[in-house]
Protein backbone atom coordinates (compact mmCIF):
# COMPACT_ATOMS: atom_id res chain seq x y z
CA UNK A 1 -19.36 -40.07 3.78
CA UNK A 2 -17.11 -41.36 6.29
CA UNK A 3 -14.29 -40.10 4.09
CA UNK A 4 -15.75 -36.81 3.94
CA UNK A 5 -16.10 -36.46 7.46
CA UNK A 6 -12.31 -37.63 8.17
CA UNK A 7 -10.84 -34.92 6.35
CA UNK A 8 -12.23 -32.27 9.00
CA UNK A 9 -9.84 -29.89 10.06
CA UNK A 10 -7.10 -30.03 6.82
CA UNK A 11 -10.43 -28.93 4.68
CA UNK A 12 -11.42 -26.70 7.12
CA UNK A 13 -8.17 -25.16 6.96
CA UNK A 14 -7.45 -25.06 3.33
CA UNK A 15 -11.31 -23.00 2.72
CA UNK A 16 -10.38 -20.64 5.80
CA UNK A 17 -6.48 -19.91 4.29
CA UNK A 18 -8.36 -19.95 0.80
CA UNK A 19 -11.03 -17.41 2.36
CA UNK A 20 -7.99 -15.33 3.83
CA UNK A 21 -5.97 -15.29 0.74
CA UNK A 22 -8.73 -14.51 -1.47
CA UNK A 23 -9.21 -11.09 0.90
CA UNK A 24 -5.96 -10.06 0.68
CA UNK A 25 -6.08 -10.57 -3.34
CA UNK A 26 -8.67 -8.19 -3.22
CA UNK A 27 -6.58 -5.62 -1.28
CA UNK A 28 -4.10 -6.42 -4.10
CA UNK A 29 -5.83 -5.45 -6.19
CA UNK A 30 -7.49 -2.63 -5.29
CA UNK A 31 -4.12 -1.52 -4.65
CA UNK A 32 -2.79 -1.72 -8.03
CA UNK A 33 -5.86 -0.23 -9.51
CA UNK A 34 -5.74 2.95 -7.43
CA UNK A 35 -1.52 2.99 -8.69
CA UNK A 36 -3.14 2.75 -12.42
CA UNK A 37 -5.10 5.54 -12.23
CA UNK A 38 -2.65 7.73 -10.33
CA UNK A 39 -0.33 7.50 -13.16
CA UNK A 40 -2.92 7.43 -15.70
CA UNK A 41 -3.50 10.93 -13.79
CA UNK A 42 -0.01 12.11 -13.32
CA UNK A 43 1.90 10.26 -15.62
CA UNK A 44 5.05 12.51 -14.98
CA UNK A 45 5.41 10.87 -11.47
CA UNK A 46 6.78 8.18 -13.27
CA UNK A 47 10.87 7.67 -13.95
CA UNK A 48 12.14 9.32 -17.14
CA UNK A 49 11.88 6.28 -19.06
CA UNK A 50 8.76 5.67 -18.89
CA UNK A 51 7.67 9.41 -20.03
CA UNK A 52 10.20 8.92 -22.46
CA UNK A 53 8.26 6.03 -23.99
CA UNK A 54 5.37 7.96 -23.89
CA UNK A 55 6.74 10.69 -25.15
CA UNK A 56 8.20 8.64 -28.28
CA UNK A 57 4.52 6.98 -28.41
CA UNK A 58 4.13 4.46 -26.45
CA UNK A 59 0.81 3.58 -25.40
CA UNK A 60 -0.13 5.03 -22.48
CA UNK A 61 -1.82 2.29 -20.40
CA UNK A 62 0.68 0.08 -21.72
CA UNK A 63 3.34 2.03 -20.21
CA UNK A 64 1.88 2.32 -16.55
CA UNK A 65 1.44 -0.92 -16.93
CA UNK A 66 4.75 -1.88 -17.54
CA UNK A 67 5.97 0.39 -14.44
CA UNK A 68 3.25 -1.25 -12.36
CA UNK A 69 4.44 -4.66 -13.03
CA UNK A 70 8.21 -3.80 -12.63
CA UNK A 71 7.28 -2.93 -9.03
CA UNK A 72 7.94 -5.07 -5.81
CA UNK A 73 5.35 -5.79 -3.65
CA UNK A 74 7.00 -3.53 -1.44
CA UNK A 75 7.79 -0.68 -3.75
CA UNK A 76 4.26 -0.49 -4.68
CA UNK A 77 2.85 -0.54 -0.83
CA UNK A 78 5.36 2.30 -0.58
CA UNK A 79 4.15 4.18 -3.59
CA UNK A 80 0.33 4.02 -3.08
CA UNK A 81 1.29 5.27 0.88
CA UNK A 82 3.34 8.07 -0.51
CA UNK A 83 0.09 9.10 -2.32
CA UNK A 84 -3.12 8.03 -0.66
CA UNK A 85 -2.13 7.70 2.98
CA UNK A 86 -1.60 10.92 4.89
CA UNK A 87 1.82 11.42 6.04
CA UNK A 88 0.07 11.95 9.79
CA UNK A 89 -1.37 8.36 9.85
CA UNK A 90 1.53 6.38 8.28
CA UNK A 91 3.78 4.19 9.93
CA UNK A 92 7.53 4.06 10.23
């Protein structure tokens, strides 16, 4: 017990960072899945090669997959901006 209780703060720490990062994971991937279905939608947003796999045929959901995961974090924060948040209430 006396163990237990020593840790303290480091464990309280490591369940509140764990707490926080485990939100933002779910942001993630809400994120992502909104971008799936987008170009499951509109799958001519996407760049030429990846209608061109389609096109020559590719899987579908494999290929939005593939242009999902080629994203950066920052491309794809861009991208589901560009088409869910209205131009009035984005930031520059």
């Amino acid at each position: 017990r006396d163990v237990e209780r020593s840790r303290g703060l480091g464990d309280v720490y490591k369940r509140q960072t764990n707490s926080i990062a485990k939100g933002e994971e779910t942001k993630a991937e809400g994120l992502l899945s909104k971008l799936f279905t987008y170009y499951m939608e509109h799958p001519m947003t996407m760049p030429a090669q990846y209608t061109d796999m389609i096109a020559e045929g590719e899987e579908e959901e494999r290929v939005v997959c593939d242009y999902i995961a080629g994203m950066t974090d920052q491309y794809a924060i861009a991208k589901f901006s560009e088409y869910f948040v209205p131009k009035a209430w984005q930031v520059n």
